[in-house]
Protein backbone atom coordinates (compact mmCIF):
# COMPACT_ATOMS: atom_id res chain seq x y z
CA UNK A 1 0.00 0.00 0.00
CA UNK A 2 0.96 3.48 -0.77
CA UNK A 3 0.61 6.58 1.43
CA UNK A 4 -2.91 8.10 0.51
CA UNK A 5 -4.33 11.23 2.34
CA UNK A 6 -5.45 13.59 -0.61
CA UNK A 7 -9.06 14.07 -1.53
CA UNK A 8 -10.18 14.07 -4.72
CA UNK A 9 -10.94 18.17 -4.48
CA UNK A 10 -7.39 18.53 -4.24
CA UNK A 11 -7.08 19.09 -0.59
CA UNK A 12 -4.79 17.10 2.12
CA UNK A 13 -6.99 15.41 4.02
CA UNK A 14 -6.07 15.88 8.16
CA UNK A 15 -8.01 14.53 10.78
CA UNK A 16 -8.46 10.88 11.05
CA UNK A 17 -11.48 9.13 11.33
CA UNK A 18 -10.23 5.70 12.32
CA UNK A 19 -7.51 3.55 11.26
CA UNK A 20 -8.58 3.50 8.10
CA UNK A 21 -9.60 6.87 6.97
CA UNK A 22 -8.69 10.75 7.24
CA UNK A 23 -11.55 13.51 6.74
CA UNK A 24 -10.93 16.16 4.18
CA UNK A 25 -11.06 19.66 5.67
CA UNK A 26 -12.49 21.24 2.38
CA UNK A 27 -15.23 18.93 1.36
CA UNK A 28 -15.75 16.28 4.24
CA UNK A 29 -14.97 12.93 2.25
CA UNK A 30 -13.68 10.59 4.06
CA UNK A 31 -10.36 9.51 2.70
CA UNK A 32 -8.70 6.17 2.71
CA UNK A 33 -5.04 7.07 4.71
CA UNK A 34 -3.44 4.34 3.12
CA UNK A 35 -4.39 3.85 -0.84
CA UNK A 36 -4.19 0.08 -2.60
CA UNK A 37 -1.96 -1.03 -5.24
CA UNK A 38 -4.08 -0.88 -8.14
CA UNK A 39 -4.18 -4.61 -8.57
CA UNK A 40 -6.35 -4.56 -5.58
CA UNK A 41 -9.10 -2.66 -7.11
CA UNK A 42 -8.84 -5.08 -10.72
CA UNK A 43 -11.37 -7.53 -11.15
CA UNK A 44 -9.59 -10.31 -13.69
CA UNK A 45 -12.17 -12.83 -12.32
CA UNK A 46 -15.59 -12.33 -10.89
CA UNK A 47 -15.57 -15.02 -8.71
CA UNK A 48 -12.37 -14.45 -7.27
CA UNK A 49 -11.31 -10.72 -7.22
CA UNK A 50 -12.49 -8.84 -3.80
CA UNK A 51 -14.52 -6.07 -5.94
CA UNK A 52 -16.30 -9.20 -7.80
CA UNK A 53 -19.58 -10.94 -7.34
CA UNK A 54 -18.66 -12.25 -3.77
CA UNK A 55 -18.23 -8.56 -2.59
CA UNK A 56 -21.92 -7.79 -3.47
CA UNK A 57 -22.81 -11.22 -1.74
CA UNK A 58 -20.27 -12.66 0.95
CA UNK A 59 -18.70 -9.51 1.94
CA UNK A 60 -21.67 -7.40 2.14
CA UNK A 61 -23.86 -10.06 4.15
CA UNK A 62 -20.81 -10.76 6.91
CA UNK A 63 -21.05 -7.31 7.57
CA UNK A 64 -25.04 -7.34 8.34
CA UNK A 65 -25.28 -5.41 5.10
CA UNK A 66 -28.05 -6.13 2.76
CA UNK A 67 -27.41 -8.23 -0.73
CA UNK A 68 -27.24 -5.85 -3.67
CA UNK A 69 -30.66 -6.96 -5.24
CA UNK A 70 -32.19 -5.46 -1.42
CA UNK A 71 -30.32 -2.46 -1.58
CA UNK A 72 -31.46 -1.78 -4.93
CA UNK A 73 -34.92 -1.42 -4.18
CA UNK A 74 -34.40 0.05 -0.40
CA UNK A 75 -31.84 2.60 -1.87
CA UNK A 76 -34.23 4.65 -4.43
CA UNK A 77 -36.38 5.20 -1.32
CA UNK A 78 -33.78 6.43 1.08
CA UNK A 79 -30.23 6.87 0.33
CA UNK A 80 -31.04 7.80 -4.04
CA UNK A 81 -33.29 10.54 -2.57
CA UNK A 82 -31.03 12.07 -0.31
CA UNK A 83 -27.98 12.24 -2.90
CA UNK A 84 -30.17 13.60 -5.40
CA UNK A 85 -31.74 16.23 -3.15
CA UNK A 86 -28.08 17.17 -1.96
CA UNK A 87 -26.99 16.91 -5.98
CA UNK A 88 -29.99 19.93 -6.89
CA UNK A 89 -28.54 22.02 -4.88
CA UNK A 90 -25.59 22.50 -6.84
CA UNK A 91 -26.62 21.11 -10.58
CA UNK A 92 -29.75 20.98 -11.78
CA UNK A 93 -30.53 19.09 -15.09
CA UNK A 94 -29.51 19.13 -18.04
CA UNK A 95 -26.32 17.90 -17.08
CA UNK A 96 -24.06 14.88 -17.50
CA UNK A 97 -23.09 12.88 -14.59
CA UNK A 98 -20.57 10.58 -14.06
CA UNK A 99 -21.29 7.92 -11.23
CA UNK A 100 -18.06 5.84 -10.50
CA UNK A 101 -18.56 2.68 -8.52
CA UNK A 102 -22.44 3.09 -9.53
CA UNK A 103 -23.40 -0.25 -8.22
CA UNK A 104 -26.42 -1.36 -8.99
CA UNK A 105 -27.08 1.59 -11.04
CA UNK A 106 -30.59 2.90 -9.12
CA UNK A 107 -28.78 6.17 -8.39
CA UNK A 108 -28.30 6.41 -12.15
CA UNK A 109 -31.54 5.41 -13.32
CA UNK A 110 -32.98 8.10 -10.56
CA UNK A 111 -31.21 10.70 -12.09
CA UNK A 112 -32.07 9.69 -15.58
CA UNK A 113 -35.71 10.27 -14.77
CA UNK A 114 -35.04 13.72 -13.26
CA UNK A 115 -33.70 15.24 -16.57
CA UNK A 116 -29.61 14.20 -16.72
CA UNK A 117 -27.49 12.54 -18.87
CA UNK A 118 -26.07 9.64 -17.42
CA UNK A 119 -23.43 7.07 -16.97
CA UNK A 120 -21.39 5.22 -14.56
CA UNK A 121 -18.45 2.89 -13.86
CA UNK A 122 -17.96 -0.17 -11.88
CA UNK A 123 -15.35 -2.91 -11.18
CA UNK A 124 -16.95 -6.14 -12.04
CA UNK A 125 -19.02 -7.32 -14.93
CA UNK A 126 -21.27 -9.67 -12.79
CA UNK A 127 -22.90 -5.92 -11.15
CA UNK A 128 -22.39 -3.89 -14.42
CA UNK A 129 -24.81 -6.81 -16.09
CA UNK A 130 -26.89 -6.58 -12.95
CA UNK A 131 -27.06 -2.53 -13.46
CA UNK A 132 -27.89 -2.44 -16.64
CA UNK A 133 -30.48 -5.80 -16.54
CA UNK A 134 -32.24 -3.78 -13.13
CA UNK A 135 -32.26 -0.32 -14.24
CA UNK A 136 -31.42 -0.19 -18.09
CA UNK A 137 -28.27 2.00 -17.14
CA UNK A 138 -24.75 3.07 -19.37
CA UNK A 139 -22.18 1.33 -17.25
CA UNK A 140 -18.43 1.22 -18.04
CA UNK A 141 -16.18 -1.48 -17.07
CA UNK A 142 -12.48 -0.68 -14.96
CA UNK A 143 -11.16 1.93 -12.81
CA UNK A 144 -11.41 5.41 -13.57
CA UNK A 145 -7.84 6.08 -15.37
CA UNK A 146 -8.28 3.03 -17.96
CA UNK A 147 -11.66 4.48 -19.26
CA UNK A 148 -10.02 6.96 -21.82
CA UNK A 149 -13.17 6.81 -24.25
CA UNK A 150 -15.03 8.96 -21.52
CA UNK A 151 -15.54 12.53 -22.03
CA UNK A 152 -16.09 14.29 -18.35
CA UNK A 153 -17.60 17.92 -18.03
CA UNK A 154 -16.19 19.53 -14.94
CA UNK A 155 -18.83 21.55 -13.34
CA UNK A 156 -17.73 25.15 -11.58
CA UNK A 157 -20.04 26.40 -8.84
């Protein structure tokens, strides 16, 4: 693992949260204080690779978390409408917006419906096929830096 500790707005991030992660100052993400190799992150093989199928299943349930195919019909009722009520306050459609690690795509599909152009990525094909089978959403496949064919629209407030 590398040293992490900057937040995607640019800013250091400086008070720690737990072992794991440091708040950013600026924004309030929570930041991971230690970043993965990228390997970590790859899923070669759905089965196998942490961010693959069993993540959405295993992982999620040994952690008293619902499956994915519960959160995406309990999410559009409670945490879909809070993002997008936070989102209007700062965009309002048209606009293009680009979900990465979309999930199971509901967030998407909400958005859709409100008036935006959409799309989203995700690690592993098994939830990019559930994403777009559920909701009928524009997924892409890989981290962030190895989709090159996406053009992104910064927005300024």
């Amino acid at each position: 693992m590398t040293t992490s500790g900057r937040c995607w707005c640019g800013e250091a991030a400086d008070r720690k949260l737990n072992e794991h992660y440091l708040l950013c100052p600026n924004c309030g993400t929570a930041v991971l204080s230690r970043m993965h190799e990228s390997a970590h992150f790859a899923v070669a093989d759905d089965t196998r690779d942490f961010y693959g199928h069993r993540y959405w299943h295993e992982y999620q349930t040994n952690r008293n978390l619902p499956r994915i195919e519960e959160r995406a019909r309990t999410d559009l009722s409670e945490r879909c409408l809070f993002w997008l009520a936070n989102l209007l306050e700062f965009v309002a459609p048209p606009a293009r917006i680009l979900e990465v690690g979309c999930g199971h795509g509901g967030f998407l599909q909400l958005l859709a419906e409100a008036g935006f152009e959409v799309e989203g990525t995700e690690l592993s094909p098994w939830v990019i096929a559930f994403a777009r089978r559920t909701f009928g959403v524009r997924v892409h496949e890989g981290p962030l830096e190895s989709l090159a064919n996406l053009t992104l629209v910064q927005i300024s407030y």
